[in-house]
Protein backbone atom coordinates (compact mmCIF):
# COMPACT_ATOMS: atom_id res chain seq x y z
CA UNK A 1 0.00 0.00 0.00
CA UNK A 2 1.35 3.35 -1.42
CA UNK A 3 1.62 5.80 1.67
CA UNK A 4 1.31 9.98 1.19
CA UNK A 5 4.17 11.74 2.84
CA UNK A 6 3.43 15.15 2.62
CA UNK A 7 0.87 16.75 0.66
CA UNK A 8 0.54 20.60 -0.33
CA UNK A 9 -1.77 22.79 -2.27
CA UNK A 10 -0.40 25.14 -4.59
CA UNK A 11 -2.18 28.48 -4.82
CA UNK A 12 -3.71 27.54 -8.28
CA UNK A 13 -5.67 24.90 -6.22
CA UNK A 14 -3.62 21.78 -7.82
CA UNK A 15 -2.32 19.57 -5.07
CA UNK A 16 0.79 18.00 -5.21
CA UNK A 17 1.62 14.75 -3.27
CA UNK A 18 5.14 13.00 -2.24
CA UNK A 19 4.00 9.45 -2.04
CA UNK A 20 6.13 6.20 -0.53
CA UNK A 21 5.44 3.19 -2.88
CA UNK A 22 4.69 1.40 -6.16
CA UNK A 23 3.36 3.79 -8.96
CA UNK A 24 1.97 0.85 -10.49
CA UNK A 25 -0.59 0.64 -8.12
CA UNK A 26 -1.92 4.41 -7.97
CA UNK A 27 -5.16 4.55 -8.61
CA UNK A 28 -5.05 7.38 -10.80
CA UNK A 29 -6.11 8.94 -14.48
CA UNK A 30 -2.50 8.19 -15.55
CA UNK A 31 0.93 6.85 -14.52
CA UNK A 32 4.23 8.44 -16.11
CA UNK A 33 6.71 5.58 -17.10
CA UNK A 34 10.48 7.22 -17.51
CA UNK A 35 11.42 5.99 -21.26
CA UNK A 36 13.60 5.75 -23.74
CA UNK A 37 13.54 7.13 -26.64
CA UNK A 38 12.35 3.69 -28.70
CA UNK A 39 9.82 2.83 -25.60
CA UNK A 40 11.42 -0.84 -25.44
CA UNK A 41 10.40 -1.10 -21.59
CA UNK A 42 13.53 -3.35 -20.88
CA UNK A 43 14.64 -1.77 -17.17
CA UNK A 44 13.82 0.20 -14.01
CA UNK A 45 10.77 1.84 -13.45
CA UNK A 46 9.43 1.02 -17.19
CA UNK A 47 10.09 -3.00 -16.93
CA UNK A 48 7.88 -2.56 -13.75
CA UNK A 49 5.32 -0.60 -15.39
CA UNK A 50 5.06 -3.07 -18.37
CA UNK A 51 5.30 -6.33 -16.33
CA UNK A 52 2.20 -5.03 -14.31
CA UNK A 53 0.53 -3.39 -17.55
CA UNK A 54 0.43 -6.45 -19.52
CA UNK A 55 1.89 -6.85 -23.21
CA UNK A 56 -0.95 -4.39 -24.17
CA UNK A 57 1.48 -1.39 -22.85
CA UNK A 58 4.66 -2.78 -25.22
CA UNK A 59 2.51 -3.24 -27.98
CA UNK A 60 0.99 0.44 -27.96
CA UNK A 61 4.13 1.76 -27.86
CA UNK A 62 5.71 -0.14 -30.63
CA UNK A 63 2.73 1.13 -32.86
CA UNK A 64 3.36 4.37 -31.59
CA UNK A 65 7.07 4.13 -32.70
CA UNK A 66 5.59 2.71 -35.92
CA UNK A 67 3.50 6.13 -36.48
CA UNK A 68 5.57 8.76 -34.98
CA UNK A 69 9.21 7.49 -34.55
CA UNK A 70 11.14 8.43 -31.77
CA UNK A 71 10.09 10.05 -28.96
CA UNK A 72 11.34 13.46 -27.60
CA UNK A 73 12.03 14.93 -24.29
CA UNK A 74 9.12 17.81 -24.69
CA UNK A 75 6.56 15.62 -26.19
CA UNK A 76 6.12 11.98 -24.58
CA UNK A 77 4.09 9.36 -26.48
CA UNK A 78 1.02 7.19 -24.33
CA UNK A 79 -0.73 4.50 -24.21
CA UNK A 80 -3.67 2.81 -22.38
CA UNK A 81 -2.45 1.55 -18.90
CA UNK A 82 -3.30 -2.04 -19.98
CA UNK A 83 -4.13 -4.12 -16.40
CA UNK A 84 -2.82 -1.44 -14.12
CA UNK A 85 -5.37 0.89 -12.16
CA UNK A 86 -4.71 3.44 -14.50
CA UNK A 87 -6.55 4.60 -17.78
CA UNK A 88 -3.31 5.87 -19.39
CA UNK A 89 0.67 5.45 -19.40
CA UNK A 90 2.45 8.90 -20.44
CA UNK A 91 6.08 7.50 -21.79
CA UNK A 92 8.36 10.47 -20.96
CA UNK A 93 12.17 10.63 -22.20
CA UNK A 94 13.80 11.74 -19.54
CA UNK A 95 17.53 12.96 -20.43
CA UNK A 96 20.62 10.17 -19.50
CA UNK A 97 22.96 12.35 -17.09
CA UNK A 98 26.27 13.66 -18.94
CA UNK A 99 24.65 13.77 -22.67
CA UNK A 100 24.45 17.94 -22.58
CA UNK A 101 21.76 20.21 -21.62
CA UNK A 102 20.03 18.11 -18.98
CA UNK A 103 18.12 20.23 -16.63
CA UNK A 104 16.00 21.50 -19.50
CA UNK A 105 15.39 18.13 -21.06
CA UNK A 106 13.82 16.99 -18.01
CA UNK A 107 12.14 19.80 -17.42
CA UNK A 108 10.82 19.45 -20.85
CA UNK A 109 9.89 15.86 -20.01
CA UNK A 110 7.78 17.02 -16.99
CA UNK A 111 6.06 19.99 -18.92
CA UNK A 112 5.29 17.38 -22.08
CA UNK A 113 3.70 14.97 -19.66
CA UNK A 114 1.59 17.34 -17.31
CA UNK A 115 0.36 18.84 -21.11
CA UNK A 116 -0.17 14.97 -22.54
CA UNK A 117 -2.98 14.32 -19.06
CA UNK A 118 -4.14 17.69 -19.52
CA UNK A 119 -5.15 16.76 -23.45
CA UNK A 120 -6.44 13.63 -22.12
CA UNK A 121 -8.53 14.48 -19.32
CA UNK A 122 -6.77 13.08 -16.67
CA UNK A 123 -7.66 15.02 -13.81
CA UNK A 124 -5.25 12.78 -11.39
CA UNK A 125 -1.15 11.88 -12.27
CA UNK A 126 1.26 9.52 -10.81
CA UNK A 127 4.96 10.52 -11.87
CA UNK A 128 8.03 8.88 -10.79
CA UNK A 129 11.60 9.87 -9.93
CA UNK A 130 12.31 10.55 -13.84
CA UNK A 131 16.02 9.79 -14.54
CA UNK A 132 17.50 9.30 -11.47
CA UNK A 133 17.70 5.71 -11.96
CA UNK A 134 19.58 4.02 -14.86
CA UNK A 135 20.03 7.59 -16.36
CA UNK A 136 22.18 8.55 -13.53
CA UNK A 137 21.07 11.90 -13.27
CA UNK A 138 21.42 13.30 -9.21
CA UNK A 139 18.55 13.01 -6.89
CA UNK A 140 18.75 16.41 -5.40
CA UNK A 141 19.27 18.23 -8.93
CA UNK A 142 16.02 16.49 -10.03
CA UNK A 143 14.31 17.51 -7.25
CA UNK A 144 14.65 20.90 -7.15
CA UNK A 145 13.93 21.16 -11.44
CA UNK A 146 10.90 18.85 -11.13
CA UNK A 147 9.16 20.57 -7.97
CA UNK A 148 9.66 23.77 -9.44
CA UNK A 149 8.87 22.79 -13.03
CA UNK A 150 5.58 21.49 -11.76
CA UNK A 151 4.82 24.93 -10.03
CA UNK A 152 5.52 27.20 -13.02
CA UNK A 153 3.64 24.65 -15.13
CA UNK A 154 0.43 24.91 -13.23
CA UNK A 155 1.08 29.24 -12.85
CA UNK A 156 1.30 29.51 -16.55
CA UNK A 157 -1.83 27.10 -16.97
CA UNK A 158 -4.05 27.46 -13.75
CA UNK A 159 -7.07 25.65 -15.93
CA UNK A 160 -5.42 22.44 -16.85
CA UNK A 161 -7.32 19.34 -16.27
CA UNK A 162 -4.73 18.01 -13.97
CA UNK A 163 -5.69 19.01 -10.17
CA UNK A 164 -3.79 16.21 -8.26
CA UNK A 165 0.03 15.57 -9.64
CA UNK A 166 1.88 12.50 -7.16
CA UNK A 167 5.52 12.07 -7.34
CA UNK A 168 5.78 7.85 -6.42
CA UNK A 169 8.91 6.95 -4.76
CA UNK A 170 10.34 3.79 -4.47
CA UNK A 171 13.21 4.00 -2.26
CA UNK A 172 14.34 5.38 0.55
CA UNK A 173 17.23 7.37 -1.13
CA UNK A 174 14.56 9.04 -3.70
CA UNK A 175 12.33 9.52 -0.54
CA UNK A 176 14.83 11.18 1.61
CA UNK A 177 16.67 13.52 -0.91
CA UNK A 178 13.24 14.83 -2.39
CA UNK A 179 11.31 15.31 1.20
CA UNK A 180 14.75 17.62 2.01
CA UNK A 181 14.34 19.78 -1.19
CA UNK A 182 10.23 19.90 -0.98
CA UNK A 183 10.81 21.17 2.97
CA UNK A 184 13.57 23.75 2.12
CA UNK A 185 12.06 24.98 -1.10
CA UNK A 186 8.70 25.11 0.95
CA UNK A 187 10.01 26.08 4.26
């Protein structure tokens, strides 16, 4: 059972949740899976994700690869969620840590997939840890861009669909670097 750690509402009335768990099991609109490029759901978070899902999930994607190619950092392909809880699975690229210009690629992932639920409805998300993992990209750099990526998103679009966003942690690493940043970016 996923556990909520600390909540907060922003003053555009989206809340924003740090949640202890497995983001396959939110029971939410849609789940973000951190992807490559190709969506081959091989590793990490995405093996989970598609393991749970059900072939369903790799089969979308490879006929979204088939119709669109690659996928980019700013706009992430989906799919339905398959046999997980959720309706949809947003496939962000998240950037791989030392390949140039990395803060803004994941910031571009995490604007791309807030705007992907918000053009599908969702009015509930369930995002992970995006490219801390395999992509080696630092826990408390990630933090900071995606907490304050997901503020300025919902300031420059106050009407978006999206009212609840939860960031699913895993481990107790991800859990105690990004509680840290939320308290002293929040006070």
């Amino acid at each position: 059972m996923n556990t909520v750690l600390m909540e907060r509402v922003l003053q555009t009335g989206q809340t924003i949740q740090i949640v202890q768990g497995d983001i396959t099991i939110e029971n939410v609109d849609a789940i973000v899976n951190a992807a490559n490029e190709r969506l081959q759901h091989g590793g990490g978070v995405a093996w989970a994700i598609s393991k749970k899902g059900g072939p369903a999930i790799q089969q979308e994607s490879d006929e979204w690869i088939q119709q669109h190619g690659p996928v980019s950092h700013s706009h992430p392909a989906w799919t339905s969620g398959g046999h997980l809880p959720s309706k949809y699975v947003i496939h962000a690229v998240g950037p791989v840590w030392g390949d140039g210009d990395e803060d803004a690629k994941l910031a571009d992932a995490l604007r791309g997939s807030l705007q992907v639920a918000h053009e599908l409805k969702c009015s509930s998300i369930a995002l992970p840890a995006i490219s801390t993992g395999i992509y080696g990209f630092p826990k408390d750099r990630a933090a900071e861009i995606i907490f304050s990526t997901i503020d300025k998103y919902f300031v420059e679009n106050s009407s978006s669909a999206v009212k609840t966003v939860k960031l699913v942690l895993f481990d107790q690493a991800s859990m105690d670097v990004f509680t840290k940043t939320w308290q002293d970016q929040r006070g």
